[in-house]
Every structure is written in C-alpha cells, then in structure tokens.
N, C-alpha and C. Protein backbone atom coordinates (compact mmCIF):
# COMPACT_ATOMS: atom_id res chain seq x y z
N UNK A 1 19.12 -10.47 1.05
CA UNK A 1 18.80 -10.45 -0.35
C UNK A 1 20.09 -10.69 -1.12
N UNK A 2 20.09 -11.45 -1.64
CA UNK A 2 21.22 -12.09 -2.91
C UNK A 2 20.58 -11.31 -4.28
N UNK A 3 21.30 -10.38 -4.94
CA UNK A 3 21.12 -9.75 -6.20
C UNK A 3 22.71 -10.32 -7.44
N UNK A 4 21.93 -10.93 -8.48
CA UNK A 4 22.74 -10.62 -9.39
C UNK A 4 22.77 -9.48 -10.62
N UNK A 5 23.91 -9.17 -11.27
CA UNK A 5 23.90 -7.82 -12.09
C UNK A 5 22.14 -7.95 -13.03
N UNK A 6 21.96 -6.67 -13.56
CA UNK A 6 20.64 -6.47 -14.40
C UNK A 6 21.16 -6.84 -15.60
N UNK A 7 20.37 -7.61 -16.87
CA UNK A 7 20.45 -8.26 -17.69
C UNK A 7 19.64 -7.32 -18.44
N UNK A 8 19.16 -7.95 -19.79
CA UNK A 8 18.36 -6.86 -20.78
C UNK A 8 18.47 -8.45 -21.95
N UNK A 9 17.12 -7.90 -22.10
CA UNK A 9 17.07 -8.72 -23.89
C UNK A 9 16.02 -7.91 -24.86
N UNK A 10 15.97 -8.16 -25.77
CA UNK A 10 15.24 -7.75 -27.13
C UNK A 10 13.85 -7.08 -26.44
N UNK A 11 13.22 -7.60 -25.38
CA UNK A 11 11.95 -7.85 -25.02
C UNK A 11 11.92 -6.60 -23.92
N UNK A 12 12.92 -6.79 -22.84
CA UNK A 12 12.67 -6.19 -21.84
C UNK A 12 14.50 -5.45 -21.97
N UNK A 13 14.45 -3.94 -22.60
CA UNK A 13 16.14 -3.66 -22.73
C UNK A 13 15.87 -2.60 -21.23
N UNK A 14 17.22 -2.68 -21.18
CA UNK A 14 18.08 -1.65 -19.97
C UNK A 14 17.38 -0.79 -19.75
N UNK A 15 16.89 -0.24 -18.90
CA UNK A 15 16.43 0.93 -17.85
C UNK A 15 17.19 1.40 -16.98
N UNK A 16 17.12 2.40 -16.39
CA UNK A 16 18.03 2.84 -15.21
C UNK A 16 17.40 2.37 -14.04
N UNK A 17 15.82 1.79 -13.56
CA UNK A 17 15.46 1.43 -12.15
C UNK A 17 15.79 -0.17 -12.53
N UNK A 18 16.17 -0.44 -13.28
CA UNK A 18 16.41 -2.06 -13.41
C UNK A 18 17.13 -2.64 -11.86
N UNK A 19 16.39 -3.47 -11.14
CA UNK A 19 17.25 -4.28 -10.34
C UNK A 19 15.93 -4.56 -8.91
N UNK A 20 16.60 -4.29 -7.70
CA UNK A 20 15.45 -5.14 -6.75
C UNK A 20 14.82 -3.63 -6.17
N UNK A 21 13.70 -4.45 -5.86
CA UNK A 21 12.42 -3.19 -5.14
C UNK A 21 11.63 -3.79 -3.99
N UNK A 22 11.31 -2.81 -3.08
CA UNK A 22 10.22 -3.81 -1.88
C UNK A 22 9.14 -2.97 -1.82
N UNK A 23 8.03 -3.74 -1.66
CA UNK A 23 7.02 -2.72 -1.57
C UNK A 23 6.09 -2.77 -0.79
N UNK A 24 6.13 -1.88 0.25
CA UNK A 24 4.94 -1.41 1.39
C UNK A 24 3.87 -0.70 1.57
N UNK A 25 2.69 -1.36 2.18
CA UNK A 25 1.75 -0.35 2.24
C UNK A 25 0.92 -0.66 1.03
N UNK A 26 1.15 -1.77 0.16
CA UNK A 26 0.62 -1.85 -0.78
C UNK A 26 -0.87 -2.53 -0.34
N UNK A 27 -1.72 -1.06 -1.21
CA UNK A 27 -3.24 -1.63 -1.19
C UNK A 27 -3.69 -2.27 -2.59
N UNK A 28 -3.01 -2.11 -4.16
CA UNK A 28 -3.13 -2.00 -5.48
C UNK A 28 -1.91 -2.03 -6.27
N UNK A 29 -1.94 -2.51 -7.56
CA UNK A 29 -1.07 -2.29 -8.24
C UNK A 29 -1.14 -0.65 -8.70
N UNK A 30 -2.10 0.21 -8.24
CA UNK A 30 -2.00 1.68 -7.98
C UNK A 30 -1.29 2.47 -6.64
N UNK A 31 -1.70 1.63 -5.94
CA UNK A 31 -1.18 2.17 -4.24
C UNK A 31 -0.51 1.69 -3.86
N UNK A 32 0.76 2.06 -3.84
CA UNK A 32 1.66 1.43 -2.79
C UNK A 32 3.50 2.51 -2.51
N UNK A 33 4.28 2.29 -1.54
CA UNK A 33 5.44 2.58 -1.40
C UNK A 33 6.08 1.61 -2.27
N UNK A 34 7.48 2.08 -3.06
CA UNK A 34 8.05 1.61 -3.40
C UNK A 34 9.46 1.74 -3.05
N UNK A 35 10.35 0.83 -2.51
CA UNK A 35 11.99 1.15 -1.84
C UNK A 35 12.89 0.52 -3.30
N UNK A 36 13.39 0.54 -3.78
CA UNK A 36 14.31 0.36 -4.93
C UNK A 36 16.01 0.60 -3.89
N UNK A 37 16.40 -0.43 -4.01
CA UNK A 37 17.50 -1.02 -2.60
C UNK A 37 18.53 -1.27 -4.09
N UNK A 38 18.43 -1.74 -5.10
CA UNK A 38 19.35 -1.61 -6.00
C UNK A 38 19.29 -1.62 -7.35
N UNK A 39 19.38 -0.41 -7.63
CA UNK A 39 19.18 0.04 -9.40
C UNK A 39 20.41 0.20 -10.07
N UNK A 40 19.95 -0.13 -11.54
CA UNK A 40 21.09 -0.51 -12.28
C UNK A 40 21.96 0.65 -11.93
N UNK A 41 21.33 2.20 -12.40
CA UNK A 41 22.00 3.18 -12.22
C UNK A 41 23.16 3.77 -10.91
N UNK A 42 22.45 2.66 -9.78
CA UNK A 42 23.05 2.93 -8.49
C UNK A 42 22.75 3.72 -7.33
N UNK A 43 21.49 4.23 -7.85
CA UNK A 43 20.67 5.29 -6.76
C UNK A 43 20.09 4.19 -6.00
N UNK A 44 19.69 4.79 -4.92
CA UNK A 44 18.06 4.08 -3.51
C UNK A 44 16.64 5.00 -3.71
N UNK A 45 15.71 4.48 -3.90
CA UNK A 45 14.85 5.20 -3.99
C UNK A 45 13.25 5.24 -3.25
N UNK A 46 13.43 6.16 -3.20
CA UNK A 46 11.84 5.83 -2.01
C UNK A 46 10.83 6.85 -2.85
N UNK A 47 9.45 5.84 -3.31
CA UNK A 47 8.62 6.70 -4.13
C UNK A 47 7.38 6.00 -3.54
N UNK A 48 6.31 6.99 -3.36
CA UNK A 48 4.81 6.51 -3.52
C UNK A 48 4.68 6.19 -4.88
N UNK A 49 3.40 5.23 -4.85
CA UNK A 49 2.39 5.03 -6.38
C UNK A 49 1.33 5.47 -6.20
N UNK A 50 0.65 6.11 -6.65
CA UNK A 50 -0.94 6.48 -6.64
C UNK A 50 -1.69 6.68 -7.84
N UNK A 51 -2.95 6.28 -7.84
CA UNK A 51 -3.84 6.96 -8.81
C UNK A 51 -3.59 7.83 -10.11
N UNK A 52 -3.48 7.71 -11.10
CA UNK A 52 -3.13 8.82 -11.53
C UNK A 52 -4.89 10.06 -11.74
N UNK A 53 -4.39 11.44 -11.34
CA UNK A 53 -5.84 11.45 -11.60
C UNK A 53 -6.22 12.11 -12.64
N UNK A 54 -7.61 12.03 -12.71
CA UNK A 54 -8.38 12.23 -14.10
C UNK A 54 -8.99 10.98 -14.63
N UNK A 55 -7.98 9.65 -14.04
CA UNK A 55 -7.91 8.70 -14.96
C UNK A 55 -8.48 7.32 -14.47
N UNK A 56 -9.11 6.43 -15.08
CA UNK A 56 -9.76 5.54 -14.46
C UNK A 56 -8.82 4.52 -13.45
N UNK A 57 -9.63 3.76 -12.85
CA UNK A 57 -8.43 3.33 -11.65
C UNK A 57 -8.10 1.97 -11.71
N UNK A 58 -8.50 1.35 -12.36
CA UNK A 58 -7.63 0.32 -13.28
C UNK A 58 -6.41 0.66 -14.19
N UNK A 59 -6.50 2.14 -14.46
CA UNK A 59 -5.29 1.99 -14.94
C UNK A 59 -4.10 2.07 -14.28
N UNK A 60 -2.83 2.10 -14.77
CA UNK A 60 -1.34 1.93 -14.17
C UNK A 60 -1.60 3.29 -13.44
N UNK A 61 -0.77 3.19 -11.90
CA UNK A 61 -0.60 4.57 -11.72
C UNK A 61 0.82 5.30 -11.64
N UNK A 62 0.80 6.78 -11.06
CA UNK A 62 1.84 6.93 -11.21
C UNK A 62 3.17 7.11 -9.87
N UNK A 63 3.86 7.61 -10.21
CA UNK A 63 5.57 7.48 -8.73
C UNK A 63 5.82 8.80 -8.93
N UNK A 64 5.51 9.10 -7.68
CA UNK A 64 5.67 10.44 -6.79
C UNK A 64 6.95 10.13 -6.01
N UNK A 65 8.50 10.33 -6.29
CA UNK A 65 9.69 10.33 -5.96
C UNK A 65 10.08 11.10 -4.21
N UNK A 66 9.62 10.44 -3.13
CA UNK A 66 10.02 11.16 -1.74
C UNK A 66 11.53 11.14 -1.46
N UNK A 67 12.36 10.40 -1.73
CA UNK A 67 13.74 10.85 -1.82
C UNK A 67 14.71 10.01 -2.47
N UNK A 68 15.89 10.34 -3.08
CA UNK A 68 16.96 9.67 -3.53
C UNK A 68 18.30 9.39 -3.18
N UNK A 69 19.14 8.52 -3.42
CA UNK A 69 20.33 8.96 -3.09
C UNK A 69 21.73 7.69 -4.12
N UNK A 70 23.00 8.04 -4.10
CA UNK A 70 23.29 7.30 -4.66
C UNK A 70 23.97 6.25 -3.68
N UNK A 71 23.44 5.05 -3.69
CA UNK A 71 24.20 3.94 -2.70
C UNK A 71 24.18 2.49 -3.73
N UNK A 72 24.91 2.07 -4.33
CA UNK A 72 25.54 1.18 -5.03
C UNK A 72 25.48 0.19 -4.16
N UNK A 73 24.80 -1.46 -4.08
CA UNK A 73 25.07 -2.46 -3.36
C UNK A 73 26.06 -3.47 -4.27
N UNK A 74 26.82 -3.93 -3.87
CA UNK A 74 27.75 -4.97 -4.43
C UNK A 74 26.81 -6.57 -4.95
N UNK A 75 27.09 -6.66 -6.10
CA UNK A 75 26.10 -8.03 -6.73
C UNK A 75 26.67 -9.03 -6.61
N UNK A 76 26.28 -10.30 -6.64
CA UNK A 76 26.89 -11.42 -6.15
C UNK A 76 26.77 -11.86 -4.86
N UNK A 77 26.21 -10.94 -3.74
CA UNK A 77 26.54 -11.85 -2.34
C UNK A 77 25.59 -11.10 -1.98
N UNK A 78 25.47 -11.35 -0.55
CA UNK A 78 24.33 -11.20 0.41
C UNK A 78 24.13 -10.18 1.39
N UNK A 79 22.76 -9.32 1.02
CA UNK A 79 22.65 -7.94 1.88
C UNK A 79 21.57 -7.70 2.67
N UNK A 80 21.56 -7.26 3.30
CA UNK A 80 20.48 -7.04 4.32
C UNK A 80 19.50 -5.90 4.09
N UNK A 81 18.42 -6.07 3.95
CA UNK A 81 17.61 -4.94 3.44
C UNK A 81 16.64 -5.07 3.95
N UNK A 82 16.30 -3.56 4.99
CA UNK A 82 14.99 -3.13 5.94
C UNK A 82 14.46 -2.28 5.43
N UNK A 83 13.11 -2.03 5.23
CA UNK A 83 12.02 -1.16 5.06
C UNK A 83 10.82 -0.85 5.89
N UNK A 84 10.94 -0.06 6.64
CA UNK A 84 9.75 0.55 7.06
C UNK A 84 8.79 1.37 7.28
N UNK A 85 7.80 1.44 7.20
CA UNK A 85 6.64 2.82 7.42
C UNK A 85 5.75 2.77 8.63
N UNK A 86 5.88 3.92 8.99
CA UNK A 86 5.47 4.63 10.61
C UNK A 86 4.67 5.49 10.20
N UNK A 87 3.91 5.44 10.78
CA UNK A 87 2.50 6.50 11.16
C UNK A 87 1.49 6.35 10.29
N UNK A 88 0.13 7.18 10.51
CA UNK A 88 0.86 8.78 10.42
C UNK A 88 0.72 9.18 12.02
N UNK A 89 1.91 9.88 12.01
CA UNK A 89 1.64 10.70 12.97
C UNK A 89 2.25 12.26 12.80
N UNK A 90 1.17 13.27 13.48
CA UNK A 90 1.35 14.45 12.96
C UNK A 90 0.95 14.79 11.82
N UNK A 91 0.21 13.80 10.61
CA UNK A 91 -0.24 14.17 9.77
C UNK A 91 0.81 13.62 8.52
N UNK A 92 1.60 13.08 9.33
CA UNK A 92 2.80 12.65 8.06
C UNK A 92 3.25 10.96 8.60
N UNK A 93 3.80 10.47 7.23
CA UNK A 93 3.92 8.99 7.35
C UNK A 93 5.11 8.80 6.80
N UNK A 94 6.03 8.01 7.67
CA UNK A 94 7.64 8.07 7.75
C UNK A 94 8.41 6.84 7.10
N UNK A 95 9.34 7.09 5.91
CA UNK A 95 9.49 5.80 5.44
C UNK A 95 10.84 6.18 5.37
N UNK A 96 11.95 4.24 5.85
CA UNK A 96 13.13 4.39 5.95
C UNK A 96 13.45 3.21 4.84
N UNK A 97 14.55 2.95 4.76
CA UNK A 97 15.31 2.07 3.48
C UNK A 97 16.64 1.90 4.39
N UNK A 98 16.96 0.98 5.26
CA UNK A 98 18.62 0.12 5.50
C UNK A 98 18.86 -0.64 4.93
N UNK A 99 19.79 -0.68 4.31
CA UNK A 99 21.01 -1.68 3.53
C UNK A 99 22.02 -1.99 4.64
N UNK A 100 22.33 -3.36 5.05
CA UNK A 100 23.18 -3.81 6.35
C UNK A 100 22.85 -3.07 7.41
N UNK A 101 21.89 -2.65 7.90
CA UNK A 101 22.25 -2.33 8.62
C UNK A 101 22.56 -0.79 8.98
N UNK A 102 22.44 -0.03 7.95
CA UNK A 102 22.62 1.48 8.27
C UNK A 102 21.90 2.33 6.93
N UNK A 103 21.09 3.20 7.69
CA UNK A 103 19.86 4.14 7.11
C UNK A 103 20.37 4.67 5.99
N UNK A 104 20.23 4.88 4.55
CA UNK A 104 20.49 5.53 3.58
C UNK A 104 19.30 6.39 2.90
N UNK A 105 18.27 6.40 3.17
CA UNK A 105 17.15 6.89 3.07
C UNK A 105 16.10 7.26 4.27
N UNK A 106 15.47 8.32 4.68
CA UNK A 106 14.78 8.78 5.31
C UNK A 106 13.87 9.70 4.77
N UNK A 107 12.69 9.41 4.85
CA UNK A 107 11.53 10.27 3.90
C UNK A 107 10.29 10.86 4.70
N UNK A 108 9.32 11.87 4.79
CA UNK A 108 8.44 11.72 5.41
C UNK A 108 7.27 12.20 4.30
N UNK A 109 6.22 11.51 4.21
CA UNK A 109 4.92 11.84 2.99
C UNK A 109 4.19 12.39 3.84
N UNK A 110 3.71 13.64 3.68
CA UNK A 110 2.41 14.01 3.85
C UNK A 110 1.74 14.98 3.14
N UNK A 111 1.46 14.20 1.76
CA UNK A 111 0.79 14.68 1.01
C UNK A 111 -0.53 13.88 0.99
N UNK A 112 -1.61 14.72 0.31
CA UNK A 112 -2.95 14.10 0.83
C UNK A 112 -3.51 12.76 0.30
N UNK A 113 -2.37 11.88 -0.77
CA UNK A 113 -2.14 11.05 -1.05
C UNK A 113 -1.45 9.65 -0.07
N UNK A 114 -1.18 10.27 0.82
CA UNK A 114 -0.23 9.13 1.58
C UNK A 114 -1.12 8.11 2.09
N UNK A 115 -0.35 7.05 2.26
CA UNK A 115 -0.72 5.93 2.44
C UNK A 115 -0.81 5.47 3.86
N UNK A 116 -2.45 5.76 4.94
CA UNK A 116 -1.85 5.90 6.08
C UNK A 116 -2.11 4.22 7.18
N UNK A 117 -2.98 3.31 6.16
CA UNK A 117 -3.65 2.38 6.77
C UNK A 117 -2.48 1.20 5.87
N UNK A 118 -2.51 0.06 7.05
CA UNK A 118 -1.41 -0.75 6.63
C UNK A 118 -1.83 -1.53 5.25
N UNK A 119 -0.95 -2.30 4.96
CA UNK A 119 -1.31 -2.69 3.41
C UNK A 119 -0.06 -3.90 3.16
N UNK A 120 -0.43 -4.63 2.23
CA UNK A 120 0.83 -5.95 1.97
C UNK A 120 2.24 -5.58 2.06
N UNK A 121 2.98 -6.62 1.94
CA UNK A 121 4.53 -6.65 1.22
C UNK A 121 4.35 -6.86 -0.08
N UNK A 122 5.79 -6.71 -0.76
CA UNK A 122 6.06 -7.57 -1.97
C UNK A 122 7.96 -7.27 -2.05
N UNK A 123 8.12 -8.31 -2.83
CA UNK A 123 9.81 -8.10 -3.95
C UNK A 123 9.46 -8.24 -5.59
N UNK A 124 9.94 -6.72 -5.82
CA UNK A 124 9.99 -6.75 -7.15
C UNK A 124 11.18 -7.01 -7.63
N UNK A 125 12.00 -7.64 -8.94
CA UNK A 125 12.53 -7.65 -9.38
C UNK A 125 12.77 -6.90 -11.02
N UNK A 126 13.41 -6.64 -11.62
CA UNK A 126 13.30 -5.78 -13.19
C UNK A 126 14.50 -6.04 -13.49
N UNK A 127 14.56 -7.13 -14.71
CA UNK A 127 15.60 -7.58 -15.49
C UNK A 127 16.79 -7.64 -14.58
N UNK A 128 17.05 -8.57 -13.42
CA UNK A 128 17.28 -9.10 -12.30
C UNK A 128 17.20 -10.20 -12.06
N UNK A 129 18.31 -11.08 -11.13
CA UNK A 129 17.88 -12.17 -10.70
C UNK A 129 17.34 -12.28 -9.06
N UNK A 130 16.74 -12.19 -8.20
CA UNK A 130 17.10 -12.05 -6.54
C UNK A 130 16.80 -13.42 -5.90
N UNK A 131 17.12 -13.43 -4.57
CA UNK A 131 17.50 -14.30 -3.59
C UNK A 131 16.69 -13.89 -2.72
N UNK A 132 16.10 -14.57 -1.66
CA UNK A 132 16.33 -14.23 -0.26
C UNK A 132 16.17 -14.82 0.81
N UNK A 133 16.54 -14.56 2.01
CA UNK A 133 16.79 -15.26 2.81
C UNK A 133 15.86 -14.94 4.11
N UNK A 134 15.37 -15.61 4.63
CA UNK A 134 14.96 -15.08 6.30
C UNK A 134 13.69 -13.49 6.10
N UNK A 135 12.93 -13.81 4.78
CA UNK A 135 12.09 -12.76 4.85
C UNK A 135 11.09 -12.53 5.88
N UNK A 136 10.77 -11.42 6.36
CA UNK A 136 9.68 -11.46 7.40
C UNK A 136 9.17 -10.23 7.35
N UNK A 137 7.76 -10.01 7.90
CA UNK A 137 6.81 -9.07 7.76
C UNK A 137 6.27 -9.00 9.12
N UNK A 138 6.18 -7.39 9.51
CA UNK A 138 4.82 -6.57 10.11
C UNK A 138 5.71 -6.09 11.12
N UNK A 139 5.14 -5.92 12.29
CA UNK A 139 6.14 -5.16 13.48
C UNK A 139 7.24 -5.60 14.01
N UNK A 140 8.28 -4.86 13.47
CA UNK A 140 9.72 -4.98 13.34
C UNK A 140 10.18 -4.25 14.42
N UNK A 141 10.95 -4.37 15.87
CA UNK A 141 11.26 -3.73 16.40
C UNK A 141 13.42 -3.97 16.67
N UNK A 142 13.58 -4.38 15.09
CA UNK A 142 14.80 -3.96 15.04
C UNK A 142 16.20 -5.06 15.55
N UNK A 143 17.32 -5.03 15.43
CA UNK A 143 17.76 -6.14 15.47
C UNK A 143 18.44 -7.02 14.69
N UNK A 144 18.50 -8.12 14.87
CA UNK A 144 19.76 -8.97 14.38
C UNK A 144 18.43 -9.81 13.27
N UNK A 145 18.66 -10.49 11.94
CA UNK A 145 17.91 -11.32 11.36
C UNK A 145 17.48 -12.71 12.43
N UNK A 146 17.12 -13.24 12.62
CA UNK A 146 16.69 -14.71 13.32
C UNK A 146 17.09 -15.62 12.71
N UNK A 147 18.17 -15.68 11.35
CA UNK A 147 18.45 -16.74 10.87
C UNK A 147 19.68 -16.28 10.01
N UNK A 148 21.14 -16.80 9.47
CA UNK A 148 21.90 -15.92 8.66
C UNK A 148 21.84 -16.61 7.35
N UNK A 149 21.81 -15.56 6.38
CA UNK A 149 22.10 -16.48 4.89
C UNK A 149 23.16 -17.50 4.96
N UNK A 150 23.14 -18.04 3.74
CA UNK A 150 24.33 -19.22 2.90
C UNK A 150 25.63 -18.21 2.75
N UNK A 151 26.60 -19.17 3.10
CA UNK A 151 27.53 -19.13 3.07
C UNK A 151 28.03 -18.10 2.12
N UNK A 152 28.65 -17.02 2.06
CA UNK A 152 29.16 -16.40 1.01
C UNK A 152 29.92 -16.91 0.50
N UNK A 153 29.49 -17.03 -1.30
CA UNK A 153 29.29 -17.46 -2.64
C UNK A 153 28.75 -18.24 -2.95
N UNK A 154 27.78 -18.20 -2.32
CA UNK A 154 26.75 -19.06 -2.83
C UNK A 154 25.04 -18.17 -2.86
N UNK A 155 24.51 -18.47 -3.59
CA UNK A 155 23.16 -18.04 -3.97
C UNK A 155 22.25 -18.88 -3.13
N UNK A 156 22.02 -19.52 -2.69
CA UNK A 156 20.86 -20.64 -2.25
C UNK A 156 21.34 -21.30 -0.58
C-alpha cells in the first residue's frame, strides 16, 4: 500500500481517522471489521461495525473499538499491510493488523455481535490518496507477497 499525507477541504475537513482502512468480514455497510493501518492521528485500529440497535437497518451503523495502538506508517512509499480474521473458535473470533511484516494489533471479539461467517474485502480511503500493489484475498497462509511493488519513489 502506497499512502500519501491526509488532505482536507471545505467539504470533507480533518478528522483524526482520516487516512487508509481495510475491511473484513464485511456482510453490509452495517457489518463489517474495520483495520485503520494509517490515521491521520497515528493510531492502528481494529473496530467492529454493527447494527445500531433500536434502529432501522438501513441505517449507518455503529464502531465498537476491539483495540488500539499508536503505530505511525511513513507516507510517501510502500508498506505492507496484512489483515486477518480466524474463527470462531471457542466462541471468539480473532483479528490481527501487520504493517511489514510485524503484528501491531491483536484482538479477540466475542461479543454476541461478532462476525463469525466469512464476508467481502474492501480499501477505504478518508481524505487520502492510496496505492496498491499485489492485492489478494481469502486463505492466507503467510509469507512473502508474490509480486514486489515499484520501485521506491514512485507511486505506480
């Protein structure tokens, strides 16, 4: 993933989750994991979305925060970013977040909300530009990419 810095205009100003997100497990723009790999503020974040309840299910839902931390990725060049979810097993469903290559997040949900049947990808972006390179989906058993980005300094 190639990230450049978060931007802001009149329309869409500065936030603190501003920057790139991946999202697993997604059944809805209500249901899904969300990994936030680089926010303006500089945290990693691993949150469910669900339902909000009471409330009809078309509407937006809400982010139930499973863990944080502060890990700053460098903008301008090219990073490696893994996400995955395991299980459930035991009743709980296990979600990790690597940047190059080494774990900065480890979470386990088992609240009666969790998300236990598989569900899409996605890349979000928020007042952001991103890149990427060599994306791939579903059973990941770890390893080297199968292909290396562009040359560092370059975007493309």
């Amino acid at each position: 993933m190639y990230l450049r810095p978060p931007g802001a205009t009149d329309r869409t100003p500065a936030r603190d989750w501003d920057g790139g997100h991946l999202w697993l497990r997604y059944h809805s723009a209500q249901e899904l994991y969300a990994l936030s790999f680089r926010r303006r503020d500089g945290k990693v974040v691993l949150k469910r979305k669900h339902p909000a309840p009471g409330r009809p299910a078309d509407e937006e839902g809400v982010y139930t925060t499973l863990a944080t931390a502060g890990h700053a990725l460098g903008h301008d060049r090219w990073h490696q970013i893994c996400g995955t979810v395991s299980g459930p097993r035991d009743g709980r469903v296990r979600i990790t977040l690597s940047l190059n290559g080494r774990t900065v997040l480890d979470a386990e949900d088992e609240d009666p909300g969790r998300l236990v049947t598989a569900g899409g990808v996605g890349l979000r972006g928020d007042n952001t530009e991103m890149a990427f390179f060599g994306f791939t989906a579903g059973n990941h058993t770890g390893g080297r990419p199968r292909a290396e980005p562009p040359a560092e300094g370059t975007s493309r």
